[in-house]
Structures are given as C-alpha cells and as structure tokens.
C-alpha atoms as a PDB file:
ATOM      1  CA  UNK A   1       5.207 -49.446-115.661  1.00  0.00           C
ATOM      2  CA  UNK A   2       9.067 -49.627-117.000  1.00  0.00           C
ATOM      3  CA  UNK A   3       9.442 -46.524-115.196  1.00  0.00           C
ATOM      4  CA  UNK A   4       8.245 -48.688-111.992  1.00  0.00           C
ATOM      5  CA  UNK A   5      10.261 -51.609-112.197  1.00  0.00           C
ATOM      6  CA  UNK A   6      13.303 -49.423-113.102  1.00  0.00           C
ATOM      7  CA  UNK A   7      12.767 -46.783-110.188  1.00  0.00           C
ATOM      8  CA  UNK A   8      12.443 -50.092-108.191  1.00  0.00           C
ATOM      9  CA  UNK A   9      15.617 -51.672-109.353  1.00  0.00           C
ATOM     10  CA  UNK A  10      17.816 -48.115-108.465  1.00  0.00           C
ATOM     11  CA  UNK A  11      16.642 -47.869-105.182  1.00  0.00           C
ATOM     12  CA  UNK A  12      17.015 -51.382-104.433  1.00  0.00           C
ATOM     13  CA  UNK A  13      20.745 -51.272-104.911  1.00  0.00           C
ATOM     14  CA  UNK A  14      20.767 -48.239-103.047  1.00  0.00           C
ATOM     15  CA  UNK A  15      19.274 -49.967 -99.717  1.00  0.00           C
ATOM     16  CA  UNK A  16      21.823 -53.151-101.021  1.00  0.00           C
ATOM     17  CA  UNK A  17      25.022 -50.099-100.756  1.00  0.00           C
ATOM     18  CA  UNK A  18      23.434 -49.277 -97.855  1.00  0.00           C
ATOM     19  CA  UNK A  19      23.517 -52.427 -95.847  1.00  0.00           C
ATOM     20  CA  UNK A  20      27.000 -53.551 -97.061  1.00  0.00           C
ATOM     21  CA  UNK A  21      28.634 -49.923 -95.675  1.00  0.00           C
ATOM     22  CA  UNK A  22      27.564 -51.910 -92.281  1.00  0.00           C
ATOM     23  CA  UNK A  23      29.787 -55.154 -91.638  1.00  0.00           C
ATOM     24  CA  UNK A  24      28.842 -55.049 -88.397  1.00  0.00           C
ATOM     25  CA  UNK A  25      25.131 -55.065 -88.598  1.00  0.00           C
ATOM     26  CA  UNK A  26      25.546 -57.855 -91.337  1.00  0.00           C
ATOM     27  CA  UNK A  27      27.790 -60.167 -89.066  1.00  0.00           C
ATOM     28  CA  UNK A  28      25.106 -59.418 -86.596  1.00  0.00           C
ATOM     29  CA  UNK A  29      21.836 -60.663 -88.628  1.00  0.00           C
ATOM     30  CA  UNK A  30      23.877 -63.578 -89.567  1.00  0.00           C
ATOM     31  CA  UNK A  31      25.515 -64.147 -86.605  1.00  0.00           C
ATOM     32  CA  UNK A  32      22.441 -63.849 -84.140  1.00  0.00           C
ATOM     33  CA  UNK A  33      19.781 -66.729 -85.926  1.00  0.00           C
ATOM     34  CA  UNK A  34      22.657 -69.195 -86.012  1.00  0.00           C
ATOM     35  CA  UNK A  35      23.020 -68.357 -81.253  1.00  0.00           C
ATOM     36  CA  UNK A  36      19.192 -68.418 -81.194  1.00  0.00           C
ATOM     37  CA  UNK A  37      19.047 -72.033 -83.440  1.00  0.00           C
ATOM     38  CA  UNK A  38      21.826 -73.278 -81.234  1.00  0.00           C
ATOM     39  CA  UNK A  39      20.644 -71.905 -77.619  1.00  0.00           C
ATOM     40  CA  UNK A  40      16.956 -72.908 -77.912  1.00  0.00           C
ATOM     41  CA  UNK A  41      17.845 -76.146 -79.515  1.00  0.00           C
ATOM     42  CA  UNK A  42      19.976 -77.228 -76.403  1.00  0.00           C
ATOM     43  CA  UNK A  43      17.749 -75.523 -73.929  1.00  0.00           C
ATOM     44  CA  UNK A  44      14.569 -77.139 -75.186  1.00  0.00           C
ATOM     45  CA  UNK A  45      16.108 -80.357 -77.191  1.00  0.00           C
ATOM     46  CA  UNK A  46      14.439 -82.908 -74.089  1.00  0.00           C
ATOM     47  CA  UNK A  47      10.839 -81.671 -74.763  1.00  0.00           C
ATOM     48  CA  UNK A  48      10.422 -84.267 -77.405  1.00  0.00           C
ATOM     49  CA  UNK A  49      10.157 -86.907 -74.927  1.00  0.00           C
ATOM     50  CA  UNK A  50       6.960 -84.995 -73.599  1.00  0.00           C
ATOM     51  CA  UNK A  51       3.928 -87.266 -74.342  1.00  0.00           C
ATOM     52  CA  UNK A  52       1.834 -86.067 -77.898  1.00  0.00           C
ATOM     53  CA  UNK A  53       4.887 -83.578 -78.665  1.00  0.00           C
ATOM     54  CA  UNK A  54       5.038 -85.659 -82.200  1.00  0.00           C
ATOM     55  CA  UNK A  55       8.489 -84.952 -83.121  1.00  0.00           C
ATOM     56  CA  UNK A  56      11.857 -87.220 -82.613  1.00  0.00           C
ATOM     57  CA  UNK A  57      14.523 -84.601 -83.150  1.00  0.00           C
ATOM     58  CA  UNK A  58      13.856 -80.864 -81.474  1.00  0.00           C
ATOM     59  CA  UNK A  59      16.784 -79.296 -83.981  1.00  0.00           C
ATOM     60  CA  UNK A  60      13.937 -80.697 -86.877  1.00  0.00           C
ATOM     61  CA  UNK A  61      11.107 -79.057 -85.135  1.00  0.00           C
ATOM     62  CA  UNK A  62      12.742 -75.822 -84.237  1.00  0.00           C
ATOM     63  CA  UNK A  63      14.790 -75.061 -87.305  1.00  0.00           C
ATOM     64  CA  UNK A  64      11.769 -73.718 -89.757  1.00  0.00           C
ATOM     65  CA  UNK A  65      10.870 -71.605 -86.409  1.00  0.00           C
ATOM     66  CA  UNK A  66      13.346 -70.003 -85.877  1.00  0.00           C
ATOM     67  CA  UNK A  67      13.770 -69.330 -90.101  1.00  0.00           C
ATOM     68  CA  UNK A  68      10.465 -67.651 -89.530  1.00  0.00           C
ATOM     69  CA  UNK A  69      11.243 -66.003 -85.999  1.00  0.00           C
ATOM     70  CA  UNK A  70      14.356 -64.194 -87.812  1.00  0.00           C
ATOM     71  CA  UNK A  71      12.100 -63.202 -91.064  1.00  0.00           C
ATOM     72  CA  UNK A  72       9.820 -61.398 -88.176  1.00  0.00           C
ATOM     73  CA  UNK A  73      12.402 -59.869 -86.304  1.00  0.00           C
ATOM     74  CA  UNK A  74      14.370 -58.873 -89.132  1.00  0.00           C
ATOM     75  CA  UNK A  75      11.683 -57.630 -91.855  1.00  0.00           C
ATOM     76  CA  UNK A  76       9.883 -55.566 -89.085  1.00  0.00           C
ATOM     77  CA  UNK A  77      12.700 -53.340 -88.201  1.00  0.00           C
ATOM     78  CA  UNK A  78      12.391 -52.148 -91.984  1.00  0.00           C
ATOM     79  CA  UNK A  79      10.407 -48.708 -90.964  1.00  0.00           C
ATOM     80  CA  UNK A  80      13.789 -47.345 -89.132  1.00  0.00           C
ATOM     81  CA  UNK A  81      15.182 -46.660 -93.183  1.00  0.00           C
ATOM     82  CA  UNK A  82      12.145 -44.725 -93.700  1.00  0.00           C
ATOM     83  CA  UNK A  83      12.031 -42.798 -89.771  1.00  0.00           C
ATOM     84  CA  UNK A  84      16.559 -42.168 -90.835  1.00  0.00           C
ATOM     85  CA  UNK A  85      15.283 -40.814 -94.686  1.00  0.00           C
ATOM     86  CA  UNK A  86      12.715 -38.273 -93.011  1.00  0.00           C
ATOM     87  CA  UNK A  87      14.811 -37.152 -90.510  1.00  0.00           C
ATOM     88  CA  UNK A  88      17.734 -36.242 -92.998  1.00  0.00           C
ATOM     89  CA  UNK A  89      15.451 -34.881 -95.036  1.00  0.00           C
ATOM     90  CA  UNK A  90      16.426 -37.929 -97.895  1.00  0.00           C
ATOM     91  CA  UNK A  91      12.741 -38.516 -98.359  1.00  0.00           C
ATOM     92  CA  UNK A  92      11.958 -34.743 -99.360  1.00  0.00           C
ATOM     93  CA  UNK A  93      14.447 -34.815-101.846  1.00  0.00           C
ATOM     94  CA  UNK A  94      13.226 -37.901-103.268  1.00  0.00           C
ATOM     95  CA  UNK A  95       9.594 -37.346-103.806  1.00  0.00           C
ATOM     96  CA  UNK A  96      11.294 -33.643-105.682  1.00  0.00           C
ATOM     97  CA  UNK A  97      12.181 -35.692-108.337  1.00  0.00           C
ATOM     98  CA  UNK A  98      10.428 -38.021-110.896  1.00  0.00           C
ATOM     99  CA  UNK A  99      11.273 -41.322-108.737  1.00  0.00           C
ATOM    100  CA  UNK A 100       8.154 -43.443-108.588  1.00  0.00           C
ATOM    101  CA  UNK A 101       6.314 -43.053-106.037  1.00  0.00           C
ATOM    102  CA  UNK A 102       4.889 -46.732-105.539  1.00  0.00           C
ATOM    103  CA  UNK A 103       8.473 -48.068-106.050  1.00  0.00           C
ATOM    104  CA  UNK A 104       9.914 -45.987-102.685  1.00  0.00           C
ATOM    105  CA  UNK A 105       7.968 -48.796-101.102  1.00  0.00           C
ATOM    106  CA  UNK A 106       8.331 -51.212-102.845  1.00  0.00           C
ATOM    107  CA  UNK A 107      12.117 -51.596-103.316  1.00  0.00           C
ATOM    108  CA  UNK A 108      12.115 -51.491 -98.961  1.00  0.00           C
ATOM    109  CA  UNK A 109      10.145 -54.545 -98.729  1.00  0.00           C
ATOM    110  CA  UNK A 110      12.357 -56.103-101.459  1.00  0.00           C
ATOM    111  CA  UNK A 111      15.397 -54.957 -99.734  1.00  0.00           C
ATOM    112  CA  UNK A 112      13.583 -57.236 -96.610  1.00  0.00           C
ATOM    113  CA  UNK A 113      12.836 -60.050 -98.325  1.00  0.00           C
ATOM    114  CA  UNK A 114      16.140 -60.424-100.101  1.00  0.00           C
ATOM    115  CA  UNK A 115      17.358 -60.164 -96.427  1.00  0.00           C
ATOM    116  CA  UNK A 116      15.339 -62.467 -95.047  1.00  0.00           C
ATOM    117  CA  UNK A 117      16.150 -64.730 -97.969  1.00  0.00           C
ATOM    118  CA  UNK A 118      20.250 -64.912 -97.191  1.00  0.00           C
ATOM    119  CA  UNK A 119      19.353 -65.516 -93.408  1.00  0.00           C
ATOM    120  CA  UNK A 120      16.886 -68.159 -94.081  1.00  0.00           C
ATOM    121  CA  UNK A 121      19.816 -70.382 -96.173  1.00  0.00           C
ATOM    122  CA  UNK A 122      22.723 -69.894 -93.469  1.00  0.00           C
ATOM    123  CA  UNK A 123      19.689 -70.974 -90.790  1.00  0.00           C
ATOM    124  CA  UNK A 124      18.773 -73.902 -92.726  1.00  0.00           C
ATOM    125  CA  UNK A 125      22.594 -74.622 -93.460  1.00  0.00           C
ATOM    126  CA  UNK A 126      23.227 -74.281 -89.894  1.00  0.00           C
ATOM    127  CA  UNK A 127      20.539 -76.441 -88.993  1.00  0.00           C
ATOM    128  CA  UNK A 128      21.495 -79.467 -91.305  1.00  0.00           C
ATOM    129  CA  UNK A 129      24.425 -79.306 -89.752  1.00  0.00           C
ATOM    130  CA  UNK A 130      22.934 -79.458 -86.250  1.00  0.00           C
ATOM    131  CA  UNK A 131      21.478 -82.655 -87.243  1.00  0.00           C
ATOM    132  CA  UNK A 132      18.155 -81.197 -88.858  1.00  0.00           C
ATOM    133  CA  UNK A 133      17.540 -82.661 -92.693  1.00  0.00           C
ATOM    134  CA  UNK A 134      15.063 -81.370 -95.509  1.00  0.00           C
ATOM    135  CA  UNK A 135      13.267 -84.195 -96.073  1.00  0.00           C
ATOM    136  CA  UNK A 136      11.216 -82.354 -98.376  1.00  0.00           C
ATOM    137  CA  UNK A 137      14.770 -82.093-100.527  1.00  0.00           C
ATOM    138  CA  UNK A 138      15.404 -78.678-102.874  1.00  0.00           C
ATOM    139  CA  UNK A 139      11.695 -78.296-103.397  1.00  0.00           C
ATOM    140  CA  UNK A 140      11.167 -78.273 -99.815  1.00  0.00           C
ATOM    141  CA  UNK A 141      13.976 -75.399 -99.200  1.00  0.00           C
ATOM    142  CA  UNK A 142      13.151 -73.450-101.713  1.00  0.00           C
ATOM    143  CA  UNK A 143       9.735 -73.532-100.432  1.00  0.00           C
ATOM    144  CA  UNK A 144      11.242 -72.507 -97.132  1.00  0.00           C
ATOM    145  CA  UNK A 145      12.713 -69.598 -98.515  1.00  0.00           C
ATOM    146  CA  UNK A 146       9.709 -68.684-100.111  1.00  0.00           C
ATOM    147  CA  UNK A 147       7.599 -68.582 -96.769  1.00  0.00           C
ATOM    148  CA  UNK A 148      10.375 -66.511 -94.963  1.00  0.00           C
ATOM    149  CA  UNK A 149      10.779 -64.069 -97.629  1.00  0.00           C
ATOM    150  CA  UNK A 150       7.008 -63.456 -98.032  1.00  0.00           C
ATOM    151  CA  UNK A 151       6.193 -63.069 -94.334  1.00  0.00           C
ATOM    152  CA  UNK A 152       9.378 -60.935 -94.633  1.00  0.00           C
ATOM    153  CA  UNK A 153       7.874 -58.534 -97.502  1.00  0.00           C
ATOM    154  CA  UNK A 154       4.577 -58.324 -95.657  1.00  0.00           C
ATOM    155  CA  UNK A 155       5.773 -56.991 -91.967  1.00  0.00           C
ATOM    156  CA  UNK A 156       7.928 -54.698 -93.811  1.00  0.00           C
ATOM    157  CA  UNK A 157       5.276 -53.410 -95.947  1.00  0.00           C
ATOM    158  CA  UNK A 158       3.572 -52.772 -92.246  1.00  0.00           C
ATOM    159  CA  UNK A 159       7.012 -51.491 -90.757  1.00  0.00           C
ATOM    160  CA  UNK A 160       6.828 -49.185 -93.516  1.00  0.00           C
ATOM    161  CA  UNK A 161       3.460 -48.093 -93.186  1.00  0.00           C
ATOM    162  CA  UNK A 162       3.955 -47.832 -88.966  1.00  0.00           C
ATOM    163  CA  UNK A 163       7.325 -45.689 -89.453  1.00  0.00           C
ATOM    164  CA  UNK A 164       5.465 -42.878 -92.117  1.00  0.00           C
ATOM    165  CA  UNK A 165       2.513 -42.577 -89.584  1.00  0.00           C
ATOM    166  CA  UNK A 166       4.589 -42.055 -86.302  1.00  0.00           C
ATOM    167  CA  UNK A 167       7.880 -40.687 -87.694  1.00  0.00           C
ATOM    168  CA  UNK A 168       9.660 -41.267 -84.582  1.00  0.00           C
ATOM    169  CA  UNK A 169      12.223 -44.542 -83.722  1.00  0.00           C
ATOM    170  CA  UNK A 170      10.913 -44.358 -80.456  1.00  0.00           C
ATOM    171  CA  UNK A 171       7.312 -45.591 -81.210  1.00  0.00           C
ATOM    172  CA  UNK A 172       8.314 -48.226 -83.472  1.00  0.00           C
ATOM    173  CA  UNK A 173      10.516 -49.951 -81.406  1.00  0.00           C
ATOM    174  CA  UNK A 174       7.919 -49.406 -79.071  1.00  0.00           C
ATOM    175  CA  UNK A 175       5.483 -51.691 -81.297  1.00  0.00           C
ATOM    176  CA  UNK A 176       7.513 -54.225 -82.569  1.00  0.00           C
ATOM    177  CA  UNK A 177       8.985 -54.897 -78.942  1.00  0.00           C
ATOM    178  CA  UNK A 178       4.911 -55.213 -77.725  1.00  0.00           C
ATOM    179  CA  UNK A 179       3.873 -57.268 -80.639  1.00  0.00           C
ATOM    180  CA  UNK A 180       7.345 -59.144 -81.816  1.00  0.00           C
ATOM    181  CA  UNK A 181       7.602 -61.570 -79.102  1.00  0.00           C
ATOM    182  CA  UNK A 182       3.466 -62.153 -78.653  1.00  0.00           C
ATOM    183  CA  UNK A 183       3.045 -63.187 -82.535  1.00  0.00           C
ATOM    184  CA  UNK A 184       6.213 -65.474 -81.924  1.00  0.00           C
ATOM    185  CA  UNK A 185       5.189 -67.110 -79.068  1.00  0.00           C
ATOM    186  CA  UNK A 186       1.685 -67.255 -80.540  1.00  0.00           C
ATOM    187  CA  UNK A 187       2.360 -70.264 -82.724  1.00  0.00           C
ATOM    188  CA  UNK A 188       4.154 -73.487 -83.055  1.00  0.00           C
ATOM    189  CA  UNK A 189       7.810 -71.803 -83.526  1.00  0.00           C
ATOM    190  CA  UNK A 190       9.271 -73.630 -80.719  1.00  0.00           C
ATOM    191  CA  UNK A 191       5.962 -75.632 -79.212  1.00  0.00           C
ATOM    192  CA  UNK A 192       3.759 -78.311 -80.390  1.00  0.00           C
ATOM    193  CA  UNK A 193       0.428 -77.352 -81.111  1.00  0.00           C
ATOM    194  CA  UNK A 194      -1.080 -80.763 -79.542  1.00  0.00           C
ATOM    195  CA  UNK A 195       1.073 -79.264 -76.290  1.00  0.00           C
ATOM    196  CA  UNK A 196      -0.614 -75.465 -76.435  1.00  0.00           C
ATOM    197  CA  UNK A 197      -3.628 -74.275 -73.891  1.00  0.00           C
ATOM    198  CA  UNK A 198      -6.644 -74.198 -76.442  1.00  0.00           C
ATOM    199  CA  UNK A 199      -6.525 -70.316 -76.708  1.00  0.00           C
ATOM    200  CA  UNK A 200      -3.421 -70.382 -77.887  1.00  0.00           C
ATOM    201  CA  UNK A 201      -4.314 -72.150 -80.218  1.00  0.00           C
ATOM    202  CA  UNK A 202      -7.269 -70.621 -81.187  1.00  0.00           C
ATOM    203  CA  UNK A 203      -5.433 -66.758 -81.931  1.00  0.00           C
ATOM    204  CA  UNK A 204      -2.454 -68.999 -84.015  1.00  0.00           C
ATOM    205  CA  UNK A 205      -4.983 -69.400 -86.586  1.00  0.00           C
ATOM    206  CA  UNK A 206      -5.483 -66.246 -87.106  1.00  0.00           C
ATOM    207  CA  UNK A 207      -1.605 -65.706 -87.032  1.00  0.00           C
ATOM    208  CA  UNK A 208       0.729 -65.452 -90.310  1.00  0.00           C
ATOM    209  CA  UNK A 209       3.744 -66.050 -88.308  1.00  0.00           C
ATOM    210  CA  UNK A 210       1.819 -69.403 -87.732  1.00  0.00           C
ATOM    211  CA  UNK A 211       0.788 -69.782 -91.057  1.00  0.00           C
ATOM    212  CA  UNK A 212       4.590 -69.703 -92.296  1.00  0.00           C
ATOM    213  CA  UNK A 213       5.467 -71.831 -89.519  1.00  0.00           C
ATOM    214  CA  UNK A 214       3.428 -74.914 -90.042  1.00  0.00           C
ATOM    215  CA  UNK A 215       3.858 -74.656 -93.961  1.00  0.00           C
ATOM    216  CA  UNK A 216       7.702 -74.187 -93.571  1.00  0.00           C
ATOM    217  CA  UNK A 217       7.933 -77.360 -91.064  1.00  0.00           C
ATOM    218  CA  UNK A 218       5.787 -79.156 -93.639  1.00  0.00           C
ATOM    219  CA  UNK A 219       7.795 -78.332 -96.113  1.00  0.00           C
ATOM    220  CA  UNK A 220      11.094 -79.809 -94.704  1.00  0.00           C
ATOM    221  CA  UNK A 221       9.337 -82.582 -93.996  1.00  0.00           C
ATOM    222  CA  UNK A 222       8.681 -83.063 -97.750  1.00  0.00           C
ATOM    223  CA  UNK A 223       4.415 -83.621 -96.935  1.00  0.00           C
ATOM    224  CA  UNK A 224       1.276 -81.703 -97.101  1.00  0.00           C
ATOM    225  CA  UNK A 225       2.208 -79.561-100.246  1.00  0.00           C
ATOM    226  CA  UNK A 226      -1.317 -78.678-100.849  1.00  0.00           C
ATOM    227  CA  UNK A 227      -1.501 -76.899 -97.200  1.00  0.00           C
ATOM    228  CA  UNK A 228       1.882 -75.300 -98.113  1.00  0.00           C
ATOM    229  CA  UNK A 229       0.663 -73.818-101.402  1.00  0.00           C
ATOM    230  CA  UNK A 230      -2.762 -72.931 -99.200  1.00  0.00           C
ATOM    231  CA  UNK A 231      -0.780 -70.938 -96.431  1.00  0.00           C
ATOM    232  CA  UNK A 232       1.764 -69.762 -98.925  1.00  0.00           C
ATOM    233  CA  UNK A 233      -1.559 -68.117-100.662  1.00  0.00           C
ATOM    234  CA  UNK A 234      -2.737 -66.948 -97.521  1.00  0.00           C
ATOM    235  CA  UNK A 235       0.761 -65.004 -96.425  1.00  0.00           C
ATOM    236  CA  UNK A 236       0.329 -63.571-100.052  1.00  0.00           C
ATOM    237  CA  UNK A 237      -2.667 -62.203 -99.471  1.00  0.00           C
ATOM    238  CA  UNK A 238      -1.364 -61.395 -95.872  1.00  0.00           C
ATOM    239  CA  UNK A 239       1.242 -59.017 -98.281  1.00  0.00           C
ATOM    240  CA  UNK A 240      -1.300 -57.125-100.131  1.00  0.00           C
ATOM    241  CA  UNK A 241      -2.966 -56.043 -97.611  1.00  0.00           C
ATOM    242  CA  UNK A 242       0.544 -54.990 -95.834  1.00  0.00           C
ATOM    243  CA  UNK A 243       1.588 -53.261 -99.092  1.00  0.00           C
ATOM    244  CA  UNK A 244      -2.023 -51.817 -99.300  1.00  0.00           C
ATOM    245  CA  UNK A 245      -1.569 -50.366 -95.650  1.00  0.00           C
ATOM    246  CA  UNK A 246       2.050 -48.824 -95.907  1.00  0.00           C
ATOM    247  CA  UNK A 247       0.665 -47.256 -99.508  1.00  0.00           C
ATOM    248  CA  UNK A 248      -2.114 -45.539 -97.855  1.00  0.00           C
ATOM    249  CA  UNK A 249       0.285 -43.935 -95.267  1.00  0.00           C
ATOM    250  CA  UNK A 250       2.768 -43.089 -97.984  1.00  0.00           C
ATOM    251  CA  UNK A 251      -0.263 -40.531 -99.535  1.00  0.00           C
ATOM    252  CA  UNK A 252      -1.087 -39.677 -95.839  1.00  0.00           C
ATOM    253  CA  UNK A 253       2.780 -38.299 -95.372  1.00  0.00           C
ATOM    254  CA  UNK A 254       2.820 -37.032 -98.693  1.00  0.00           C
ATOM    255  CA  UNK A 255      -0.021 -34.970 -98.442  1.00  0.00           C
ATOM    256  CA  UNK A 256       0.716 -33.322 -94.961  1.00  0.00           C
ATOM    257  CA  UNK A 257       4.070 -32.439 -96.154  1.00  0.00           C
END
C-alpha cells in the first residue's frame, strides 16, 4: 500500500512537470472558462425575466455551470496523456519497472482533479466579481470545489479507460466531441429545469453532470446541504465505477501487449 501511495505521489509530479513545460495550454484552461462565464452570461443574462425561470441574477445561475461545464471539458481530455505515453513507447517502459500498476491510473485522474480544482477557484473568483456571491460562504465553495473535482476524477477515470481501448487521438476526440456537448446541454448548466421539455428532464436525472450542477448551485446558495452531501455521494459512486472501468482496460492493454 506505501508502495501505492508513493508510486502515486512520483507520477503525479511528473504529469504536474508536465503541464507547467506548457504556458500556453495553462493560459488557455484558465483563460477560456473566464470568455465562456463572461460570453454566456451577457448573451443569456435577460432570460431571468422569463416567467418560472426562478432566479434574479443569470451570472448566479450560470456561474456553478459553467464550474462544472469546464470540470467536463477539461477532465475528459485526460486519455490524450495516456494515447502520447503509448505512442512514445513511455507506457512500455513504465509497466518494465516496479511502478504500481493501479497508481499509473490513479495519479492521471489526480492530475485532473487538481486541474479542475485551480479552474474551479479563478471561475468562482471571476464570477464574484461579475456580480455572482456564495451565499453558501467558505463551506459553500469548498463544496463547489469538491463537486468539480470529483466529476473531474470520474470522466478522467473514463478518458482513461476510452484512450487504452482505442489507442488512437482520433477516436477520442471523436467521443468526447459526440457526448461533451449532449451531457452539457442535458442539465440545468445554463437552463432552468422548470423551463426544460419534460424529456430533458427526464435523461438529467440520470446525468452526473446534472447531479454536480444542481448540488454546486445549491451550494452557493448556502441551502439544501443534505441534497448536496446526497449528489456529492452519488458522483462518488459515479467515480468508482469510472475508476473500475479505466482499471479493467488497463489489464485489457496490458495483457495484449
């Protein structure tokens, strides 16, 4: 188990080295949440006036979505670091020495979630500045965090898992393109749920980017904190069966190879 955690820890800061050697894909995953908060929140700021919408202040409503829209995006681009390691042969190399295995995995999806983490703060920084305010206070934004970063872990446990199955950049950008904007659009990012055709609203209950959505609006709000910890149990679970996934492919590569 030390060997684990420690195995985890070293290839952590590796992906960490990794990331800072690009400034420009940093200023980029900073940069981008911060046009998206502003854009949408000036394109869509007169839809509160819409009878039933529920909400004063669009900047409130569309801050925790787009916290959770960027923790989507972000985290399921994670499988392009594994596709780059078995192209250059990195991967091979690895699994020839005593690394643990479980913690290749494992330190990617913690790499994702630390990412996801840093976004989520300048969003919600950006977005209190915009006129949006945690009501919930630091209980509320840590909770925020927490939501981001777990939906985070989970589609790049799955990102993973896609990227050791195909092996090819082409048909993962393929699938996150098909599914990215669907499972966005498929809950209450940037819509009221009072406002959405009933089947819409049917498949967001089924849909963790949903799940982190309502729970991270709740949150700022400072209300509902037993539905929080409920969905924040649910994306957990959402997690494990991510991690469980991307492990099973990891023992599929390794034993074709």
């Amino acid at each position: 188990m030390n060997t684990y955690f420690t195995d985890t820890g070293y290839l952590l800061l590796r992906h960490l080295r990794t990331t800072m050697r690009i400034p420009i894909w940093i200023a980029v995953t900073l940069i981008q949440p911060v046009i998206w908060l502003t854009i949408y929140g000036q394109l869509f700021r007169r839809v509160v006036e819409i009878p039933g919408f529920g909400a004063d202040s669009y900047i409130q409503f569309l801050t925790p979505g787009v916290v959770i829209m960027t923790a989507l995006f972000g985290s399921a681009w994670s499988g392009m670091g594994i596709i780059e390691d078995l192209s250059e042969g990195v991967m091979d190399r690895m699994l020839a020495t005593p690394v643990n295995r479980a913690a290749i995995i494992s330190a990617r999806v913690l790499h994702a979630a630390l990412t996801v983490t840093v976004q989520s703060v300048i969003i919600l920084l950006f977005g209190m500045l915009l006129g949006a305010r945690v009501a919930g206070g630091i209980p509320g934004f840590l909770a925020i965090l927490l939501l981001g970063s777990t939906l985070g872990a989970g589609m790049s446990a799955l990102s993973n898992g896609l990227a050791l199955v195909t092996r090819r950049e082409e048909t993962l950008i393929a699938v996150v393109n098909f599914f990215g904007l669907p499972l966005t659009f498929l809950s209450t990012a940037f819509m009221a749920a009072d406002l959405m055709p009933g089947w819409i609203r049917t498949l967001a209950r089924a849909n963790p980017v949903n799940w982190a959505v309502i729970a991270s609006r709740d949150a700022m709000l400072g209300r509902n904190w037993g539905g929080i910890a409920g969905s924040a149990a649910m994306l957990a679970g959402f997690v494990l069966a991510a991690v469980w996934v991307s492990t099973q492919a990891f023992k599929a590569y390794r034993r074709s190879s």
